[in-house]
N, C-alpha and C. Protein backbone atom coordinates (compact mmCIF):
# COMPACT_ATOMS: atom_id res chain seq x y z
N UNK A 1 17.21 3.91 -31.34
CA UNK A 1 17.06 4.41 -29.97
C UNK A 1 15.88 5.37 -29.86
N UNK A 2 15.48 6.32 -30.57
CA UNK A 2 14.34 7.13 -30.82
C UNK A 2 13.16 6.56 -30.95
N UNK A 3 13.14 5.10 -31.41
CA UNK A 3 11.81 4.68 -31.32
C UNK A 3 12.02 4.04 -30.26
N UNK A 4 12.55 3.95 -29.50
CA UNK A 4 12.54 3.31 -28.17
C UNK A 4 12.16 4.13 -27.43
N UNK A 5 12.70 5.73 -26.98
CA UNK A 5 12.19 6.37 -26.55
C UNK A 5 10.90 6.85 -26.95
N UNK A 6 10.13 6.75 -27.80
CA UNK A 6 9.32 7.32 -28.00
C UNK A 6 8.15 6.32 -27.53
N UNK A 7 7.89 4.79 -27.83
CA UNK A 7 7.48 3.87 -27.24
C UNK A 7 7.63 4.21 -25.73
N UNK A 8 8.68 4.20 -24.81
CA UNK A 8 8.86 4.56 -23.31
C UNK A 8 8.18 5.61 -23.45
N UNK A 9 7.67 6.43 -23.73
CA UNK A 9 7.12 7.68 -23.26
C UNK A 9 5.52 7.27 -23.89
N UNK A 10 5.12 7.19 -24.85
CA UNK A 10 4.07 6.48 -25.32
C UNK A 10 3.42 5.76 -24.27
N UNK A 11 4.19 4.41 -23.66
CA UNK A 11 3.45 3.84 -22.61
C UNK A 11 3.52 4.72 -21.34
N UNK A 12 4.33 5.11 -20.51
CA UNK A 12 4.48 6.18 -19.43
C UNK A 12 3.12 7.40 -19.75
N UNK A 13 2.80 8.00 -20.86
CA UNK A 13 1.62 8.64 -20.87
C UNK A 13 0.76 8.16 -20.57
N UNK A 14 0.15 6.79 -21.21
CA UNK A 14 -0.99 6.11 -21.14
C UNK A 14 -1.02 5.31 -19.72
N UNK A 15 0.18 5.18 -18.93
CA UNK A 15 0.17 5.02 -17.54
C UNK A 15 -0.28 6.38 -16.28
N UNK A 16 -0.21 7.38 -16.96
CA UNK A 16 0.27 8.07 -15.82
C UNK A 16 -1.19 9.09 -16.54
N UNK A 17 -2.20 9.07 -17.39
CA UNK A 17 -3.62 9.26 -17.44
C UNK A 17 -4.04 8.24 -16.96
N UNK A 18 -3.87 7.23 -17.02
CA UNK A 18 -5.04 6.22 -16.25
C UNK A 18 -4.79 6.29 -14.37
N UNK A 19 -3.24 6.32 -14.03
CA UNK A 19 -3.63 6.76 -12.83
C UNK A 19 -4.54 8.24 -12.17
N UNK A 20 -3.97 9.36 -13.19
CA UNK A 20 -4.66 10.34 -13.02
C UNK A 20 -6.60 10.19 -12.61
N UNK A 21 -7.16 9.47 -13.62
CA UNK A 21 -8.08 9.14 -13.80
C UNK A 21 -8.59 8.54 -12.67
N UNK A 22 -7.99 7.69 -12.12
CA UNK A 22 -8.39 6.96 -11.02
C UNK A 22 -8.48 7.57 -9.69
N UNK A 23 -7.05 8.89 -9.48
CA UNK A 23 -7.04 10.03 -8.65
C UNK A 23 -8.20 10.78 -8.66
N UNK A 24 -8.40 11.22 -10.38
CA UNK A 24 -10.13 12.72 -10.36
C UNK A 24 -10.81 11.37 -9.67
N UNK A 25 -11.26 10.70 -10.07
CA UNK A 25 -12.57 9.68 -9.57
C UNK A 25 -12.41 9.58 -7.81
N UNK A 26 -11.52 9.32 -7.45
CA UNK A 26 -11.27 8.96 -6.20
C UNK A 26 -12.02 10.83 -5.33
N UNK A 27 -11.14 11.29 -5.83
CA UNK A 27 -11.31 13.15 -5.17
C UNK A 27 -13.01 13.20 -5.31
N UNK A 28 -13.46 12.73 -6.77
CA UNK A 28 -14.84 13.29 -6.71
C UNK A 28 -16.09 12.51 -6.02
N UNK A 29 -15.16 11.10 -5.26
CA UNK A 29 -16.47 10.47 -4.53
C UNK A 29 -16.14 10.45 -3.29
N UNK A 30 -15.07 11.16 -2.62
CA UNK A 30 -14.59 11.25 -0.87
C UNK A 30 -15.19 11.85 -0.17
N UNK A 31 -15.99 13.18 -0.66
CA UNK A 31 -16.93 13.58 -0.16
C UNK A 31 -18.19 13.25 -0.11
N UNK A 32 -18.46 12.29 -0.49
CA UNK A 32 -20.06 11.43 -0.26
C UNK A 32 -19.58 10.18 0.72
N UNK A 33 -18.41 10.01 0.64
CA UNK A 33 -18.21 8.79 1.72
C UNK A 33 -18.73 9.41 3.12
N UNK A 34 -19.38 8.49 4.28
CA UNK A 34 -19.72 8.79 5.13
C UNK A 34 -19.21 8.13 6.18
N UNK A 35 -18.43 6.55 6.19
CA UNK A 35 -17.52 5.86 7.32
C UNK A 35 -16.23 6.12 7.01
N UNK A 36 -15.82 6.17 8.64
CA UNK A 36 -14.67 6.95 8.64
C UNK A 36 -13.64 5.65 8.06
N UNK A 37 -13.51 4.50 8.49
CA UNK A 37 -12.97 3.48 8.01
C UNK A 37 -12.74 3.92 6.10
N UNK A 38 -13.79 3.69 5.51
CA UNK A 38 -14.19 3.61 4.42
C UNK A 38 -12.93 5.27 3.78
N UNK A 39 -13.80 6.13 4.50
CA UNK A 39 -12.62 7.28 3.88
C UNK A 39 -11.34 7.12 3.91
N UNK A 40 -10.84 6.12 4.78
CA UNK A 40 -9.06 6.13 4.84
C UNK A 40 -8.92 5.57 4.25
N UNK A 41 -10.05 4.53 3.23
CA UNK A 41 -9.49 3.70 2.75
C UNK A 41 -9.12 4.28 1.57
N UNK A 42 -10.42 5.16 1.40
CA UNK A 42 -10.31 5.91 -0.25
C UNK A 42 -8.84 7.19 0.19
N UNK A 43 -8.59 7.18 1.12
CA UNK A 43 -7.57 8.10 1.08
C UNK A 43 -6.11 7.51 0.60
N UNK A 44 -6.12 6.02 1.33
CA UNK A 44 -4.85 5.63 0.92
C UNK A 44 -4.40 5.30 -0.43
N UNK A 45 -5.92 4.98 -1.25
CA UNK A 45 -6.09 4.67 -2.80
C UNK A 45 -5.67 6.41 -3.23
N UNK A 46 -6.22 7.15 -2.59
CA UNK A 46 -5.85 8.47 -3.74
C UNK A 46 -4.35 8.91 -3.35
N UNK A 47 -3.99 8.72 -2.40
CA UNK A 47 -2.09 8.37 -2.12
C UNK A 47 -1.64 7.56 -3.16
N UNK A 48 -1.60 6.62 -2.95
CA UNK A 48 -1.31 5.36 -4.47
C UNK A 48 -1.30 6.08 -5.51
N UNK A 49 -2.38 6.58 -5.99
CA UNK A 49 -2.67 7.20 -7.35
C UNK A 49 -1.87 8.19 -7.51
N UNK A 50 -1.60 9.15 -6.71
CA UNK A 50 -0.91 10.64 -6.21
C UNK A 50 0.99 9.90 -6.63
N UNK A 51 1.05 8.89 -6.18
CA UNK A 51 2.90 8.24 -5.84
C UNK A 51 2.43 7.78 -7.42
N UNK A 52 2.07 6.90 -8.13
CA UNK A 52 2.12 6.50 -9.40
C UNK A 52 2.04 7.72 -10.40
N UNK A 53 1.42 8.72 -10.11
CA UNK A 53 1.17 9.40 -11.01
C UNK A 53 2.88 10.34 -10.72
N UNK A 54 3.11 10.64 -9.83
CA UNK A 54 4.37 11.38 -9.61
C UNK A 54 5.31 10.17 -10.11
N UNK A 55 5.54 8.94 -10.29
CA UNK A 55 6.35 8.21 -10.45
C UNK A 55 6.93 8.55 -12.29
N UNK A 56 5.66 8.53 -12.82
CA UNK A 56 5.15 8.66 -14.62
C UNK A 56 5.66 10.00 -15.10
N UNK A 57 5.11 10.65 -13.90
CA UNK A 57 5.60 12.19 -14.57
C UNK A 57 7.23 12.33 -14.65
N UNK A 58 7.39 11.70 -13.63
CA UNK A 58 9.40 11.63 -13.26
C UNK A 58 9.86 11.04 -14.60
N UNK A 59 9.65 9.47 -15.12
CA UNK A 59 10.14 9.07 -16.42
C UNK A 59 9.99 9.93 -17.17
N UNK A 60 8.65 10.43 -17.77
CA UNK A 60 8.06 11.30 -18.61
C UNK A 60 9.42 11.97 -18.79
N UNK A 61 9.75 13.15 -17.58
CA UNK A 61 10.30 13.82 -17.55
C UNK A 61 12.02 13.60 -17.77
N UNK A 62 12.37 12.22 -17.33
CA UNK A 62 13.76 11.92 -17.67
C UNK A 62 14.21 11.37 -19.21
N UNK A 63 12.98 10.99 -19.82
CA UNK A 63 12.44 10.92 -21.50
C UNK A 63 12.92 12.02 -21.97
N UNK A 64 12.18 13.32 -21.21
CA UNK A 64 12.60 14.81 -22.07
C UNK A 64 11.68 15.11 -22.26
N UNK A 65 10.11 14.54 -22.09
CA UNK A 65 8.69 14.88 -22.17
C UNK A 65 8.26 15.02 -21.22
N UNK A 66 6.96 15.77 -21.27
CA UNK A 66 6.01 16.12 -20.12
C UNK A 66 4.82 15.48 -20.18
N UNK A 67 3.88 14.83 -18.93
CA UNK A 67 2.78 14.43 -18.47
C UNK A 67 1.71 15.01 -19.05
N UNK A 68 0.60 14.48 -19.76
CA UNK A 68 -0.19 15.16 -20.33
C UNK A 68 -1.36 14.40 -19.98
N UNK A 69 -2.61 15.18 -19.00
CA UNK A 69 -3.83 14.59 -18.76
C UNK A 69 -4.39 14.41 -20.00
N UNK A 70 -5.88 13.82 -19.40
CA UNK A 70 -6.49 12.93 -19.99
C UNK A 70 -7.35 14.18 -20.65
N UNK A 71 -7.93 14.71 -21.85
CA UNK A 71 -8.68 15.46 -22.26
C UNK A 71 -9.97 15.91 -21.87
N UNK A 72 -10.39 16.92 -22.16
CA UNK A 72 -11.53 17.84 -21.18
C UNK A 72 -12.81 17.19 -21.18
N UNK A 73 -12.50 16.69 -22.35
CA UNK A 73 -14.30 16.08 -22.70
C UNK A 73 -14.25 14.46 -22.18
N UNK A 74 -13.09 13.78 -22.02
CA UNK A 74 -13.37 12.85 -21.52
C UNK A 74 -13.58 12.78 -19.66
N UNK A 75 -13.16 13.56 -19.42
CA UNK A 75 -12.74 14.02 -18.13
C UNK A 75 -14.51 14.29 -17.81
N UNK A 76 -15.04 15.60 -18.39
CA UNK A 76 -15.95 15.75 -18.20
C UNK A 76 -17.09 14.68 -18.12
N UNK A 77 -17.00 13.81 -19.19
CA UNK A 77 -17.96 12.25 -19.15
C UNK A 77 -17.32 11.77 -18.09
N UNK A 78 -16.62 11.58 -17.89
CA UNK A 78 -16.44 10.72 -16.42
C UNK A 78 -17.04 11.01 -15.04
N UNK A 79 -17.32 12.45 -15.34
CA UNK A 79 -17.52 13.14 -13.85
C UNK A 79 -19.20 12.61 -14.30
N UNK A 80 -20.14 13.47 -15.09
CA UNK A 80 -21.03 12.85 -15.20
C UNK A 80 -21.64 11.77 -15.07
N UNK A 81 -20.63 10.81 -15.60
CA UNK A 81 -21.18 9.40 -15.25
C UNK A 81 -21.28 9.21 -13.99
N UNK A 82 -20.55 9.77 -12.89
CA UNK A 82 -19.87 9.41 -11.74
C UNK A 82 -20.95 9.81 -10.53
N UNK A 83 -21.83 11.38 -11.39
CA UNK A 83 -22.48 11.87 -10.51
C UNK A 83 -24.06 11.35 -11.21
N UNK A 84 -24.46 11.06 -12.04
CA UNK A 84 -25.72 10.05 -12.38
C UNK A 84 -25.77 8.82 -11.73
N UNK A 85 -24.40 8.00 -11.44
CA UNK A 85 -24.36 6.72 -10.89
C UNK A 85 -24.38 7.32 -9.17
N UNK A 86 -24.37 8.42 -8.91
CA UNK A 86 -24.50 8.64 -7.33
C UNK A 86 -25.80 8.65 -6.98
N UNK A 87 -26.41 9.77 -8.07
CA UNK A 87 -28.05 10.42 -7.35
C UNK A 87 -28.66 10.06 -6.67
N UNK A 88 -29.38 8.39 -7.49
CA UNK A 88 -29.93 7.37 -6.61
C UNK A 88 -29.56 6.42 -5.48
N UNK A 89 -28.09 6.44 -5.31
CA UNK A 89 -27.62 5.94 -4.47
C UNK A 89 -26.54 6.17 -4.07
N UNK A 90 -25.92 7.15 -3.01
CA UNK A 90 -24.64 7.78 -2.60
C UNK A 90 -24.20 6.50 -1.75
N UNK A 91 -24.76 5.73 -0.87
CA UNK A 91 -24.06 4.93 0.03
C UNK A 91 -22.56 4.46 -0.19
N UNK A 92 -22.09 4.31 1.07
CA UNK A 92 -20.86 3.87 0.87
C UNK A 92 -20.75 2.33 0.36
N UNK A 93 -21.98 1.84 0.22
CA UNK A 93 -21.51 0.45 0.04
C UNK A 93 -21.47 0.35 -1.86
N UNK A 94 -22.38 1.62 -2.37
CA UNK A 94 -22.67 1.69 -3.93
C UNK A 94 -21.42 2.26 -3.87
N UNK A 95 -20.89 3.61 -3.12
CA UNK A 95 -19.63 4.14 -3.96
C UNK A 95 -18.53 2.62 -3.95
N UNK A 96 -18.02 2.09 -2.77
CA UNK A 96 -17.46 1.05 -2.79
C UNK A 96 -17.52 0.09 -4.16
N UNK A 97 -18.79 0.10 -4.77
CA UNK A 97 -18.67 -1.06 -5.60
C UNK A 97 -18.91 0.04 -7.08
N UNK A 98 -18.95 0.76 -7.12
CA UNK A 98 -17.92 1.84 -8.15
C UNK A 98 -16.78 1.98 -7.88
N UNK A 99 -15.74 1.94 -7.01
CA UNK A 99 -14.32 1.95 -7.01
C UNK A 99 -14.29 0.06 -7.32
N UNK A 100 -14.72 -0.43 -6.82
CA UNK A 100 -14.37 -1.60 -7.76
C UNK A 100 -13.84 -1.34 -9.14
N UNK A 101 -15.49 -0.96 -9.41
CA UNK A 101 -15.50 -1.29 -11.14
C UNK A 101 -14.74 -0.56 -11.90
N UNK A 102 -13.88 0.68 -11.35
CA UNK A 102 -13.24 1.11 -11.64
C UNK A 102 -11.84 0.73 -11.29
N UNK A 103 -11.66 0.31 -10.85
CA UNK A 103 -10.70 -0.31 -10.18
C UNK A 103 -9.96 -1.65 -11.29
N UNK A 104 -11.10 -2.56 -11.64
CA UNK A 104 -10.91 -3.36 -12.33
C UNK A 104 -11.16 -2.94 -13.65
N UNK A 105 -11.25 -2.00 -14.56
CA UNK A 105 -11.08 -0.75 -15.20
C UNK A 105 -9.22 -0.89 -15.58
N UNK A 106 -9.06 -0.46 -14.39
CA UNK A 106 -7.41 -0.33 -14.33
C UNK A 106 -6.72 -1.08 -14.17
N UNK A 107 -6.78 -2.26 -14.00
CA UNK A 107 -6.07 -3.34 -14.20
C UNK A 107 -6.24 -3.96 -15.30
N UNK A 108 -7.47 -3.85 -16.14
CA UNK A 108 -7.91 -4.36 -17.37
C UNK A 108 -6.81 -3.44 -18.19
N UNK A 109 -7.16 -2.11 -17.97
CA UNK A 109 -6.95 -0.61 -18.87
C UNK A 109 -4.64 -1.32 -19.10
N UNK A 110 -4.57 -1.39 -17.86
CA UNK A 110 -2.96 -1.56 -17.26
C UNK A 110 -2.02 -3.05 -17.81
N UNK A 111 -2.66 -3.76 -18.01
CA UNK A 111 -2.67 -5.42 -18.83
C UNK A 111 -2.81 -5.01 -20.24
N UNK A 112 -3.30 -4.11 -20.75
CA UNK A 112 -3.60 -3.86 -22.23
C UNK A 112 -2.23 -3.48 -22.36
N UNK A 113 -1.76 -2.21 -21.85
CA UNK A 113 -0.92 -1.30 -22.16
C UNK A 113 -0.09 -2.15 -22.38
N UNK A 114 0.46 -3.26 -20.93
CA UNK A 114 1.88 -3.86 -20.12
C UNK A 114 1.74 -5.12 -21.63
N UNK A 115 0.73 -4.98 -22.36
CA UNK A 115 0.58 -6.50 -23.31
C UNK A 115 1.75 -5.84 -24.04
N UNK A 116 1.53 -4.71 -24.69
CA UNK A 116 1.20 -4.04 -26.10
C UNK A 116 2.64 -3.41 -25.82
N UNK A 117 3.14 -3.14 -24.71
CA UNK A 117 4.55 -2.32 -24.79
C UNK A 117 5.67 -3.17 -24.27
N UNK A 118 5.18 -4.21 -23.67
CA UNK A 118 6.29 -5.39 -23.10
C UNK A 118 7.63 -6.19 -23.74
N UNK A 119 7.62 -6.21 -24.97
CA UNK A 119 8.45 -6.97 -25.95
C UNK A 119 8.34 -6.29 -27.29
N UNK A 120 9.08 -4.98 -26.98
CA UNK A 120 9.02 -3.54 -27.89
C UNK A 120 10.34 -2.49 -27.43
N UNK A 121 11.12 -3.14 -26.10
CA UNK A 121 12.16 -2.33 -26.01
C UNK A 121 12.06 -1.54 -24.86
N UNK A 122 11.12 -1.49 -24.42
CA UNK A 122 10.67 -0.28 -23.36
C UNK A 122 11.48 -0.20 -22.27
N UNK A 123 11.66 0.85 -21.12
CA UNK A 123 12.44 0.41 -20.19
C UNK A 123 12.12 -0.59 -19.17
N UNK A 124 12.78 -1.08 -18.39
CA UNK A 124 12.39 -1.86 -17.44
C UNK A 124 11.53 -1.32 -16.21
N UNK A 125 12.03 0.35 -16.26
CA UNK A 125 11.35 1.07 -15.37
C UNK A 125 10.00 1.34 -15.57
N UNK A 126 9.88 1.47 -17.22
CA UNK A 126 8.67 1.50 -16.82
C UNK A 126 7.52 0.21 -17.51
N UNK A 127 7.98 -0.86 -17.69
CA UNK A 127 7.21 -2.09 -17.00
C UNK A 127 6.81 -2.34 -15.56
N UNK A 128 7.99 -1.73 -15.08
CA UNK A 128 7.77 -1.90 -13.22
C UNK A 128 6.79 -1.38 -12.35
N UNK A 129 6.96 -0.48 -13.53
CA UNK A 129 5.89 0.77 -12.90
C UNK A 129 3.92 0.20 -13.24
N UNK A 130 4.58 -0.18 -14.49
CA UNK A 130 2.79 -1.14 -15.13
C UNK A 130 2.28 -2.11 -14.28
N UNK A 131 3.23 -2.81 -13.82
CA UNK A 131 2.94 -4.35 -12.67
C UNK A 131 2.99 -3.88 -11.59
N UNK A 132 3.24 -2.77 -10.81
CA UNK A 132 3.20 -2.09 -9.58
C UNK A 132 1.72 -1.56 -9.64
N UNK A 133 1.29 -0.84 -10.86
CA UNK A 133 -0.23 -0.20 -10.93
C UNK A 133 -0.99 -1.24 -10.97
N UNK A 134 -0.76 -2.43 -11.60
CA UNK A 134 -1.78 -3.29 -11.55
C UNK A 134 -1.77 -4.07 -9.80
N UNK A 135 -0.90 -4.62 -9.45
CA UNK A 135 -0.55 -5.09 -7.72
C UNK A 135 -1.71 -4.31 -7.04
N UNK A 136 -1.41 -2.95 -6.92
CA UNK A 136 -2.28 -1.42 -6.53
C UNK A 136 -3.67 -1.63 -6.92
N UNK A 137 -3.90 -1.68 -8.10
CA UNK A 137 -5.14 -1.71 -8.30
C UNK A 137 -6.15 -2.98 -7.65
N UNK A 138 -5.64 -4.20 -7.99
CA UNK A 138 -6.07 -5.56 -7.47
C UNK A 138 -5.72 -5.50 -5.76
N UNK A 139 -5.17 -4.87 -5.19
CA UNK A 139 -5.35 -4.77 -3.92
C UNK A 139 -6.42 -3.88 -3.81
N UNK A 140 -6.18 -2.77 -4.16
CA UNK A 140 -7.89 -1.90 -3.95
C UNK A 140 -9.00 -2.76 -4.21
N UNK A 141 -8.97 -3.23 -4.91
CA UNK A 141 -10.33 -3.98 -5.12
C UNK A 141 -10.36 -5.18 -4.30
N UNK A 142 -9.44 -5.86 -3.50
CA UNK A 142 -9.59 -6.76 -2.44
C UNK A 142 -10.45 -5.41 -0.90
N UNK A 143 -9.18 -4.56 -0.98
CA UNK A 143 -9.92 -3.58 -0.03
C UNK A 143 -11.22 -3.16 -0.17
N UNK A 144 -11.89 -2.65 -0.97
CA UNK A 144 -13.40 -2.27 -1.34
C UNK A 144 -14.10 -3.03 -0.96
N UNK A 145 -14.23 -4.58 -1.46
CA UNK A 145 -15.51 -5.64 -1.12
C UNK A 145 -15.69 -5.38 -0.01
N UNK A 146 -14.59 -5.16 1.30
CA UNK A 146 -14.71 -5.27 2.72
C UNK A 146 -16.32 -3.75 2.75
N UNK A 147 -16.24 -3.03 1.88
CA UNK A 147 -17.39 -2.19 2.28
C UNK A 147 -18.53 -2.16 1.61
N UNK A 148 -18.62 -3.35 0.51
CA UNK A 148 -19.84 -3.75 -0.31
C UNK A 148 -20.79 -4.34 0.93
């Protein structure tokens, strides 16, 4: 039973940093968005992210463990990357096709995990939770093209 739990919490971490991740990214390009369309859209994606990530922390927490972001230095490369890939081009149609690629990021990132923890014992809750982030994610990225 202990390695079961520990697997359930194992994947629930690595779920609930990658939504995080997708939340910092989302926060740090809303303010360069400039259509109002376009911002609700990134708003309803950083809602999503905000409900998944509260979903992770809840198991986490009914595990008996706590939510643990993604580390400083990776965090920090991300922002960098995020603001080099802006300089030359803030438009909403470039940020748009960076939430793609990030986007499909997380469904790639979310298919790895859902491979690797699926037929290992885990709970059902939180498989549900893996195929719900991926649904989420592959809809964002149907939503985005509309602003490429």
């Amino acid at each position: 039973m202990e390695q079961t739990k520990t697997k359930n919490s194992e994947m629930i971490e690595q779920l609930y940093k990658n939504v995080k991740m997708g939340s910092d990214s989302i926060i740090k390009l809303m303010p360069k968005a400039t259509d109002g369309k376009f911002k609700t859209d990134l708003t309803e994606q950083l809602n999503g992210y905000e409900k998944f990530a509260s979903q992770a922390r809840k198991l986490l927490h009914d595990a008996g463990c706590e939510a643990k972001d993604e580390n400083v230095m990776t965090k920090m490369w991300a922002s960098i990357g995020m603001t080099m890939n802006t300089l030359t081009d803030s438009s909403d149609s470039h940020l748009a096709q960076m939430v793609v690629e990030g986007s499909t990021m997380g469904v790639t990132d979310t298919l790895k995990i859902l491979r690797e923890y699926e037929n290992t014992g885990v709970s059902e809750d939180a498989l549900a939770l893996a195929r719900e982030i991926i649904k989420f994610e592959e809809k964002n990225i149907e939503t985005m093209k509309s602003h490429i």
